[in-house]
PDB file of N, CA and C in Angstrom:
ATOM      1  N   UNK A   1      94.350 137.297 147.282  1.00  0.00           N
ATOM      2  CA  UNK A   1      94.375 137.223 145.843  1.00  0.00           C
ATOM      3  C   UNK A   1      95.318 136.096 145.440  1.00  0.00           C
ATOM      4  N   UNK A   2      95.090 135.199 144.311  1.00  0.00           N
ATOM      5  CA  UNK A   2      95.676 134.092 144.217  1.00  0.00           C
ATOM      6  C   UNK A   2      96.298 134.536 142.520  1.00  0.00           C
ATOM      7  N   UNK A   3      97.604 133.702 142.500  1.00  0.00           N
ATOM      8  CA  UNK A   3      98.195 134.010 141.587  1.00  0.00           C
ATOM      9  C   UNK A   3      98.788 132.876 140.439  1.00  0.00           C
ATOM     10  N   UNK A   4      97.973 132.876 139.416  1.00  0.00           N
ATOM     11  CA  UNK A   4      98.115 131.289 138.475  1.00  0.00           C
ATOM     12  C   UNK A   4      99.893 131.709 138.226  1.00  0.00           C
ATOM     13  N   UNK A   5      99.938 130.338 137.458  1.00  0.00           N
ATOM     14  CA  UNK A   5     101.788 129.797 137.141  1.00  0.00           C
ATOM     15  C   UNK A   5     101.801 130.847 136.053  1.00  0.00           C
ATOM     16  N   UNK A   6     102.709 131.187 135.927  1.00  0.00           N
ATOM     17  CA  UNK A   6     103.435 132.178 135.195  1.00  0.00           C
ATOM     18  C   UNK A   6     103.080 133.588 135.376  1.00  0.00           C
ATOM     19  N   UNK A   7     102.088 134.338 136.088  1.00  0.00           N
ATOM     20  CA  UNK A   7     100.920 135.315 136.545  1.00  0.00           C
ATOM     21  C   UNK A   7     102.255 136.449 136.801  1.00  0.00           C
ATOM     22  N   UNK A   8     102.649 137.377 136.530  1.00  0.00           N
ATOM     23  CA  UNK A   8     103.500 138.242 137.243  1.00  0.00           C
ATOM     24  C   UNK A   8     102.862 138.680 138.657  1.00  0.00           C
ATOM     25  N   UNK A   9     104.085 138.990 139.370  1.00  0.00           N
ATOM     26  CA  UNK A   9     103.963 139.415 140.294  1.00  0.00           C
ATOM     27  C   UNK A   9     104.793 140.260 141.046  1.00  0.00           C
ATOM     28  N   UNK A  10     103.972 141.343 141.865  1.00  0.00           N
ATOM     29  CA  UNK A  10     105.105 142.431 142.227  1.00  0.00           C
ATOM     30  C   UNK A  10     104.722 143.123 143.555  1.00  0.00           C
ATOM     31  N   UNK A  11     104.964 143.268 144.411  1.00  0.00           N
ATOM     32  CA  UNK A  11     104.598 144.122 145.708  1.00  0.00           C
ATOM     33  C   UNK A  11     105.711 145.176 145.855  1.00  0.00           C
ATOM     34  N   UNK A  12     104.935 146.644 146.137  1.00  0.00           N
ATOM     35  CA  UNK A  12     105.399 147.964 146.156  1.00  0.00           C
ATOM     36  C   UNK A  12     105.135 148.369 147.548  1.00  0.00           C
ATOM     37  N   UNK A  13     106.010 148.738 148.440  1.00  0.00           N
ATOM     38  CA  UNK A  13     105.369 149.005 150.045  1.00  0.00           C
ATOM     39  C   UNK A  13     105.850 150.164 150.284  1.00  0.00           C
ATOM     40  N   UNK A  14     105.321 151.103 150.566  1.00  0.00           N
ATOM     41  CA  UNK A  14     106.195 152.349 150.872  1.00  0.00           C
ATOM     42  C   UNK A  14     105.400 153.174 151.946  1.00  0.00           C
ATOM     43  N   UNK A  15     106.778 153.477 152.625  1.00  0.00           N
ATOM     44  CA  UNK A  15     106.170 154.004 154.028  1.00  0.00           C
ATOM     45  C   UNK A  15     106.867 155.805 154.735  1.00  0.00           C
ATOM     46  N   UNK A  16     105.825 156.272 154.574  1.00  0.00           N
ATOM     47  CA  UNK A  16     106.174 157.706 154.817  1.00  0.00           C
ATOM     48  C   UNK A  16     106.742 158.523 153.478  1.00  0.00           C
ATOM     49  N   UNK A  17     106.970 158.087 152.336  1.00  0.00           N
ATOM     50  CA  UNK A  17     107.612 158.262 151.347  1.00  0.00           C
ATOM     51  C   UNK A  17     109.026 158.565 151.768  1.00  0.00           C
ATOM     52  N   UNK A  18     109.160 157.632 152.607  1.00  0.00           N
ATOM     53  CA  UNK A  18     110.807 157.554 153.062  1.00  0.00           C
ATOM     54  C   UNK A  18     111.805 156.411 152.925  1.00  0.00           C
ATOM     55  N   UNK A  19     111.090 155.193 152.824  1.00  0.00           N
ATOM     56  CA  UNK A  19     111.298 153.643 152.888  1.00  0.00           C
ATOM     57  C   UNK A  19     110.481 153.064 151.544  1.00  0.00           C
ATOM     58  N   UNK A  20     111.073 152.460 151.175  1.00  0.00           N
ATOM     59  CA  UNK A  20     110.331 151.523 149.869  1.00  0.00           C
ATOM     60  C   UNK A  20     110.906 150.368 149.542  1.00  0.00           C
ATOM     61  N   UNK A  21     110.091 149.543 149.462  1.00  0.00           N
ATOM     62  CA  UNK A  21     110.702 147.971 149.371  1.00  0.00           C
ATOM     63  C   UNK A  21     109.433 147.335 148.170  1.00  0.00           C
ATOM     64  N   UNK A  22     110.060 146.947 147.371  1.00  0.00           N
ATOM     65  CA  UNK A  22     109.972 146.540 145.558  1.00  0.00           C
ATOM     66  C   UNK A  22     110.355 145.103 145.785  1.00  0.00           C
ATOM     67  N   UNK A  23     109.166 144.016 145.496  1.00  0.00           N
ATOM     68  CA  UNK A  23     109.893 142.779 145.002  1.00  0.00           C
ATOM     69  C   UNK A  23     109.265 142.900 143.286  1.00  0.00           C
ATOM     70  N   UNK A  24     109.881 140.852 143.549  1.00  0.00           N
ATOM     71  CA  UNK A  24     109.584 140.898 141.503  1.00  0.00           C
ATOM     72  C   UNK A  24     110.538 141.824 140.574  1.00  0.00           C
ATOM     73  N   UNK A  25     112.013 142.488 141.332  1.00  0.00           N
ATOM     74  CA  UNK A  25     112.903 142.901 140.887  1.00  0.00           C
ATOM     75  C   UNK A  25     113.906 141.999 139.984  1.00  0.00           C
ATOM     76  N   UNK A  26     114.117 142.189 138.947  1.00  0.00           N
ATOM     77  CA  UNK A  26     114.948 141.127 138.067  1.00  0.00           C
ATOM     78  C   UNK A  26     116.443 141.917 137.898  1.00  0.00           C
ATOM     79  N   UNK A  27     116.829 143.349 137.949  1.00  0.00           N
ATOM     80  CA  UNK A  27     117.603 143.388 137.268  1.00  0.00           C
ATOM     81  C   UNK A  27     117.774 145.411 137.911  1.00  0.00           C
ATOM     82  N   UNK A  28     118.787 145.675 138.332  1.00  0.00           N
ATOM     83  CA  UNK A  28     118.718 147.244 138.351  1.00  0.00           C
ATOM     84  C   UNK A  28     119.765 147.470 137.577  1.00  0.00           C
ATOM     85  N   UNK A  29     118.420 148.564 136.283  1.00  0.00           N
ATOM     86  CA  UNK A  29     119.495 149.137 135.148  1.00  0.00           C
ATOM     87  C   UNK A  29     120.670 150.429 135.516  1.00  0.00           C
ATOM     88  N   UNK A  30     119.795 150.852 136.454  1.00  0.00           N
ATOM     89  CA  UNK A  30     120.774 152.306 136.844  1.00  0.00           C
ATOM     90  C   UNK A  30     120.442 152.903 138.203  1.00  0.00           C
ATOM     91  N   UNK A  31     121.174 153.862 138.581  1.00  0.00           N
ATOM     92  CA  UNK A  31     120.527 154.573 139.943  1.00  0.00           C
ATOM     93  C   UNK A  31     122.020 155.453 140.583  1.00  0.00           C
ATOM     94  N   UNK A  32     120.589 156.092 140.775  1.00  0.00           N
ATOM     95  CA  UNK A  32     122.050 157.836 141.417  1.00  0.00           C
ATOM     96  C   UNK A  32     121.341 157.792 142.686  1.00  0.00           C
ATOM     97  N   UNK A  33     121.636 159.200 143.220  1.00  0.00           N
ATOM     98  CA  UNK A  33     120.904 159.640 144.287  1.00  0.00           C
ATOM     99  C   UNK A  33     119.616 160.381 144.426  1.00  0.00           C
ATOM    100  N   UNK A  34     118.753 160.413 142.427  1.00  0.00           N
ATOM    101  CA  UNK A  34     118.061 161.164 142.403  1.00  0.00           C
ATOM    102  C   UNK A  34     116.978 160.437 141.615  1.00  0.00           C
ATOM    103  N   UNK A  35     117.685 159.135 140.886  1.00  0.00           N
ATOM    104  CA  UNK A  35     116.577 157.467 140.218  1.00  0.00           C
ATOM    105  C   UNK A  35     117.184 156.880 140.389  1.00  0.00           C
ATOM    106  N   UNK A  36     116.515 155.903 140.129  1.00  0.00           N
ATOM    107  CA  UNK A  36     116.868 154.349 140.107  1.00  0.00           C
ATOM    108  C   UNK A  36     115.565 153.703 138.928  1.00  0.00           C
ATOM    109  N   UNK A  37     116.355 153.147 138.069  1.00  0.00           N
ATOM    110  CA  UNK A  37     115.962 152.392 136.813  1.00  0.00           C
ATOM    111  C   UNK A  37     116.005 150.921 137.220  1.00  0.00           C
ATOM    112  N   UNK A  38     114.661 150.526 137.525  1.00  0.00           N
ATOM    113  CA  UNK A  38     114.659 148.794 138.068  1.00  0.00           C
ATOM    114  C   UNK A  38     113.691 147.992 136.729  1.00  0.00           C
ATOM    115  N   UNK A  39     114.338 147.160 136.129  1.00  0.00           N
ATOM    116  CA  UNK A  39     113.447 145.966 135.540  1.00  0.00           C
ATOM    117  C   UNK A  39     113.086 145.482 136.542  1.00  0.00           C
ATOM    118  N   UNK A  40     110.990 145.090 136.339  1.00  0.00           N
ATOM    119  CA  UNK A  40     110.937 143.993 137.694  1.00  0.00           C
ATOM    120  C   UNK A  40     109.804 143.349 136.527  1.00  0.00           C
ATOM    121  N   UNK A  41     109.069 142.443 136.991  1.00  0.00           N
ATOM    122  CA  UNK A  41     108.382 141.310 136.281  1.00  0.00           C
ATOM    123  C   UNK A  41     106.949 142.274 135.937  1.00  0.00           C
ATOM    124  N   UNK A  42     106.986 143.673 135.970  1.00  0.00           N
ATOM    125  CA  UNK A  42     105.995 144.312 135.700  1.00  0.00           C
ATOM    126  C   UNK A  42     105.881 145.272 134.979  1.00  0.00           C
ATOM    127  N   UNK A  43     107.523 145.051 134.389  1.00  0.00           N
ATOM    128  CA  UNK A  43     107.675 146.423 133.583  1.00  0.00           C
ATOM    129  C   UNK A  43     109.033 147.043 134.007  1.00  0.00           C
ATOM    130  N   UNK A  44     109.247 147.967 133.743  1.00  0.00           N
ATOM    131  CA  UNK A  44     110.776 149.077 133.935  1.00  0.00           C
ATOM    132  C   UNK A  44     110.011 150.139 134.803  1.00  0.00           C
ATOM    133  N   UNK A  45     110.527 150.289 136.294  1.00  0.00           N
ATOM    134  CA  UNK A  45     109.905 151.107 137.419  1.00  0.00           C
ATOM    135  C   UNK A  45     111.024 152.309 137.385  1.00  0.00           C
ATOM    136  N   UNK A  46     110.411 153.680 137.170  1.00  0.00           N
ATOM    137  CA  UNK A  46     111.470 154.573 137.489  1.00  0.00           C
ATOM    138  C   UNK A  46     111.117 155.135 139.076  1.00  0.00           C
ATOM    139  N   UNK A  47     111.673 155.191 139.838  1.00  0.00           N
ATOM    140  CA  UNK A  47     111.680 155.795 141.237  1.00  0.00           C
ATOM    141  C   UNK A  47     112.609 157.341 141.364  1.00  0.00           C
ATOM    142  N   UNK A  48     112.343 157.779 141.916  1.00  0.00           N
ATOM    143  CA  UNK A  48     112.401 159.324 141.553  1.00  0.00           C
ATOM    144  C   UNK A  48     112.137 160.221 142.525  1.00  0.00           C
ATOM    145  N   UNK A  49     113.444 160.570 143.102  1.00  0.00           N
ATOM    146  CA  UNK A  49     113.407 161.530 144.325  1.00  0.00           C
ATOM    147  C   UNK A  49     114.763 162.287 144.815  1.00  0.00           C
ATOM    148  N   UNK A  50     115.076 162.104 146.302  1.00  0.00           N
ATOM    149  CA  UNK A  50     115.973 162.697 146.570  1.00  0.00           C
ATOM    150  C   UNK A  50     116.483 162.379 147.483  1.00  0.00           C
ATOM    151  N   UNK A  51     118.735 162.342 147.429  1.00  0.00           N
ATOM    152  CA  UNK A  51     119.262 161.380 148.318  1.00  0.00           C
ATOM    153  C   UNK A  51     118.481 159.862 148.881  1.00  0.00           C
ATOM    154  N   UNK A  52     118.359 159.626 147.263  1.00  0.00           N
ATOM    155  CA  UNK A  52     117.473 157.810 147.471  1.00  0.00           C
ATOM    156  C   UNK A  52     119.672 157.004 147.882  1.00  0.00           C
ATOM    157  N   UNK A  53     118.940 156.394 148.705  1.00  0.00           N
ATOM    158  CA  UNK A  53     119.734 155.274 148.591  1.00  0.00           C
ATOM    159  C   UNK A  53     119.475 153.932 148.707  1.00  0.00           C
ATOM    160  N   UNK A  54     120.316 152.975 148.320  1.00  0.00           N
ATOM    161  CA  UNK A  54     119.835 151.644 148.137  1.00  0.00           C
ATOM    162  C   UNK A  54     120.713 150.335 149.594  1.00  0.00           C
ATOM    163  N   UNK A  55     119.220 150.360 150.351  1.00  0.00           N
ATOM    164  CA  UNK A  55     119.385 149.634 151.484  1.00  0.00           C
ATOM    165  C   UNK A  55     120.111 148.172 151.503  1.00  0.00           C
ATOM    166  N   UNK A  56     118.865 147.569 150.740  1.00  0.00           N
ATOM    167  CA  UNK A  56     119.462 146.079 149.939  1.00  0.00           C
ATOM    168  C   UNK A  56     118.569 145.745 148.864  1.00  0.00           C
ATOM    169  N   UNK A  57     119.508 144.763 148.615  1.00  0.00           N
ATOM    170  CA  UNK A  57     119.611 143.973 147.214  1.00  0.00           C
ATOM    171  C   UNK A  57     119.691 142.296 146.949  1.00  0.00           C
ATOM    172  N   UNK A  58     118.487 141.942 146.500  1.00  0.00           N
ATOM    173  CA  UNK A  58     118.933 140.741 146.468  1.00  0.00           C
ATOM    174  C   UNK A  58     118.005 140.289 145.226  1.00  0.00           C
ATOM    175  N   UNK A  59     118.739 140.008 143.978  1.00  0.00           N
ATOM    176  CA  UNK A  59     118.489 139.438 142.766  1.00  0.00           C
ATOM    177  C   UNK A  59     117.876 138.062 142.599  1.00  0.00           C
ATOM    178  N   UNK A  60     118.243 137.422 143.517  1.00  0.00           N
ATOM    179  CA  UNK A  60     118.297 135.758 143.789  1.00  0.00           C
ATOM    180  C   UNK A  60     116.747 136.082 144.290  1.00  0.00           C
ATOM    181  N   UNK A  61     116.130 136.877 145.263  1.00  0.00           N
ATOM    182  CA  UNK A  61     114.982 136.834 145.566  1.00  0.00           C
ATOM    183  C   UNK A  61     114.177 137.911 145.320  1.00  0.00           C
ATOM    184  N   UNK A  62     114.839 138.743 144.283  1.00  0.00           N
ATOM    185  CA  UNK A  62     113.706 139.927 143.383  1.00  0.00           C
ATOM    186  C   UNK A  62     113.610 141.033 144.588  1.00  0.00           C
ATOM    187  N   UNK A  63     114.614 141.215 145.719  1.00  0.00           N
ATOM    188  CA  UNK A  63     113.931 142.187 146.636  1.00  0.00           C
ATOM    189  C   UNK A  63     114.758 143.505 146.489  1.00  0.00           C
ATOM    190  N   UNK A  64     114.401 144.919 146.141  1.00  0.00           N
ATOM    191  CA  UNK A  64     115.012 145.745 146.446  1.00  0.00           C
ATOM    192  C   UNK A  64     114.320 146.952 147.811  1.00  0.00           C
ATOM    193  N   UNK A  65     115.027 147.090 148.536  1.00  0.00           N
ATOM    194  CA  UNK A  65     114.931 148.334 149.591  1.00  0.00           C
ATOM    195  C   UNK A  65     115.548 149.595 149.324  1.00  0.00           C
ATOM    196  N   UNK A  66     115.125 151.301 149.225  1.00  0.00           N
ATOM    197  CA  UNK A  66     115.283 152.048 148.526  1.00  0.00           C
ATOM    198  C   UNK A  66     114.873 152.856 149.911  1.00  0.00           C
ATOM    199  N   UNK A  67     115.895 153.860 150.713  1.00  0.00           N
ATOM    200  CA  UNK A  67     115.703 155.155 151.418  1.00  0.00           C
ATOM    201  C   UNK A  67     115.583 156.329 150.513  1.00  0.00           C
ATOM    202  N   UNK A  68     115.326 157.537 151.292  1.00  0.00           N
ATOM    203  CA  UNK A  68     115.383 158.592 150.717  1.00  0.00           C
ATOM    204  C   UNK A  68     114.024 159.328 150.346  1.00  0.00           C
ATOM    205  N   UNK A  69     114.125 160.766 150.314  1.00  0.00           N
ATOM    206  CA  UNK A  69     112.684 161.205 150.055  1.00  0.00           C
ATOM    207  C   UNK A  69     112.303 160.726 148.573  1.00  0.00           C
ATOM    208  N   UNK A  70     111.180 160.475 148.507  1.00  0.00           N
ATOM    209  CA  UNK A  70     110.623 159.607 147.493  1.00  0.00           C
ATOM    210  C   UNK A  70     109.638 160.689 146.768  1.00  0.00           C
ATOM    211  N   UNK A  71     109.417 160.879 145.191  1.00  0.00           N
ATOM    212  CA  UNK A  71     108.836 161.700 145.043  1.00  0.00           C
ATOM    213  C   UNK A  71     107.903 161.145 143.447  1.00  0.00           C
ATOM    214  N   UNK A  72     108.382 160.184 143.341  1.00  0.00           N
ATOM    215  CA  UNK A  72     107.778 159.592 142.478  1.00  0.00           C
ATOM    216  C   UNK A  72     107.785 158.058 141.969  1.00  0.00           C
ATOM    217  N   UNK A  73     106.966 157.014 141.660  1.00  0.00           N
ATOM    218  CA  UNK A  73     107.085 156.165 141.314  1.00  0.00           C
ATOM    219  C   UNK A  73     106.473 155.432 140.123  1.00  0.00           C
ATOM    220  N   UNK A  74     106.930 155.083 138.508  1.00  0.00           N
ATOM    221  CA  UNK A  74     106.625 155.436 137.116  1.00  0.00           C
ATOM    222  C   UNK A  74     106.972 154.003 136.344  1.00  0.00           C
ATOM    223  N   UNK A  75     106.464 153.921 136.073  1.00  0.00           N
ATOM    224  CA  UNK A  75     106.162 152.347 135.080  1.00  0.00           C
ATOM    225  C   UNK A  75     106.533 152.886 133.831  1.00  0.00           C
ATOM    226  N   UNK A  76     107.711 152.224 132.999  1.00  0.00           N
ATOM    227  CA  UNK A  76     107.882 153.310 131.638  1.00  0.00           C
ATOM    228  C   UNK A  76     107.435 151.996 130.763  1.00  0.00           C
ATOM    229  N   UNK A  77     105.736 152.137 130.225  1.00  0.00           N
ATOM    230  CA  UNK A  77     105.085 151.174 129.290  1.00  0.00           C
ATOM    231  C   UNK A  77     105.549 151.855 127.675  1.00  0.00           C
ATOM    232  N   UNK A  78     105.624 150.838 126.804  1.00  0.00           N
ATOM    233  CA  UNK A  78     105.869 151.311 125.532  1.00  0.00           C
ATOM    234  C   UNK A  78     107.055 149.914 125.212  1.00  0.00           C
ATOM    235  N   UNK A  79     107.268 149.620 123.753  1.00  0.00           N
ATOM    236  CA  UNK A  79     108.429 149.222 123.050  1.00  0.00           C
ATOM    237  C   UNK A  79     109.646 149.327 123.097  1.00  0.00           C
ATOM    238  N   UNK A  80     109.242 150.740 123.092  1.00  0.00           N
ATOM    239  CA  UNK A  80     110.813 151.316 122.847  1.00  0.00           C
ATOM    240  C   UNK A  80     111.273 152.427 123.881  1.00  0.00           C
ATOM    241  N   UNK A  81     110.690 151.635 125.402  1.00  0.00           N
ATOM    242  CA  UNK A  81     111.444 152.426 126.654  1.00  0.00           C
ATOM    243  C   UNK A  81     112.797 152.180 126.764  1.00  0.00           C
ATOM    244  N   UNK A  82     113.340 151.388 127.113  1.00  0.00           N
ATOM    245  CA  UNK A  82     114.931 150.598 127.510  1.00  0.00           C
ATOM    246  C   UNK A  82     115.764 150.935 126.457  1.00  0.00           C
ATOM    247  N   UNK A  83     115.419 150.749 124.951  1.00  0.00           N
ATOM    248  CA  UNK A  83     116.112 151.447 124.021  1.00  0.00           C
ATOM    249  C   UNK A  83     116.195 153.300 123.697  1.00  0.00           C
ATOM    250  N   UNK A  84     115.420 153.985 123.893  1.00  0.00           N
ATOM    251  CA  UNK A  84     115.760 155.479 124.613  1.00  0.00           C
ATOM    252  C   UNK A  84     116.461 155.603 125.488  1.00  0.00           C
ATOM    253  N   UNK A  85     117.019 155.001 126.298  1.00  0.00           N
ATOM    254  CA  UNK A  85     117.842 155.438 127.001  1.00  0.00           C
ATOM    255  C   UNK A  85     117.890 156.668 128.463  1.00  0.00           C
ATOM    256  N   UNK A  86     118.226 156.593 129.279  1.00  0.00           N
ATOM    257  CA  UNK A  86     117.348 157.470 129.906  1.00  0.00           C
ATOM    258  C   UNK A  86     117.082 158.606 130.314  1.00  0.00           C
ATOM    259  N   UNK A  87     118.052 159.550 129.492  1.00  0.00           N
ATOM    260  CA  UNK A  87     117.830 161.374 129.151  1.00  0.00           C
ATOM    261  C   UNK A  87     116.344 160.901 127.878  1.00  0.00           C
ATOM    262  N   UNK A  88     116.150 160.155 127.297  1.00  0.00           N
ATOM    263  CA  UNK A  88     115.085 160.190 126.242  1.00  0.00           C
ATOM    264  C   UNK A  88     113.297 159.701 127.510  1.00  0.00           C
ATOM    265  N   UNK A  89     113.644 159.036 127.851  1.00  0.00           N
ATOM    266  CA  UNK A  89     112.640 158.432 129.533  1.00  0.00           C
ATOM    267  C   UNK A  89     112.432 159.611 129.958  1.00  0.00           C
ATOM    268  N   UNK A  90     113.205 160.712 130.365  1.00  0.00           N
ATOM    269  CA  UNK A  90     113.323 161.530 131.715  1.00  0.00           C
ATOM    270  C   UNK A  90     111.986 162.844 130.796  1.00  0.00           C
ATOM    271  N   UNK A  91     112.894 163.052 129.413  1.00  0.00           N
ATOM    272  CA  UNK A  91     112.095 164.329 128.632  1.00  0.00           C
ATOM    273  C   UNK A  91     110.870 163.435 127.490  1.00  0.00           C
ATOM    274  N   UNK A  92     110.093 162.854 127.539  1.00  0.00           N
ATOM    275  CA  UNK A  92     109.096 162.140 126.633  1.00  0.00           C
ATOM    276  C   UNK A  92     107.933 162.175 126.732  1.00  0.00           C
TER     277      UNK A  92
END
């Protein structure tokens, strides 16, 4: 698949729902051991599980790596996601 200039782009790989590796990451808004709130060039990704932890990180090349049982993965589309805040995200 070929991708014109400015085209977003994002690859999601996840393996066993144990390992997950996210590019096209711009920015991580938040993250415990139970989410992680990532801006990536596709939207605001909520990831959502248990004892997630964060392998690596690298901003400079959009890559994040994410352990932990994995139990969900959520695109929060709308206006006014990032401004709710994210007890308003979690119950909506």
């Amino acid at each position: 698949m070929e991708y014109g200039r400015g085209a977003k782009h994002q690859e999601v790989r996840m393996l066993n729902r144990k390992a997950l590796e996210i590019s096209g990451v711009s920015n991580v808004d938040s993250f415990d051991s139970e989410e992680f709130l990532l801006e990536t060039a596709c939207g605001y990704l909520a990831v959502r599980g248990q004892d997630l932890q964060m392998k690596s990180l690298s901003l400079e090349q959009g890559q994040v790596s994410i352990e932990g049982q994995i139990h969900s993965l959520v695109y929060l589309d709308g206006a006014g996601a990032k401004s709710k805040g994210l007890l308003g995200k979690l119950f909506r």
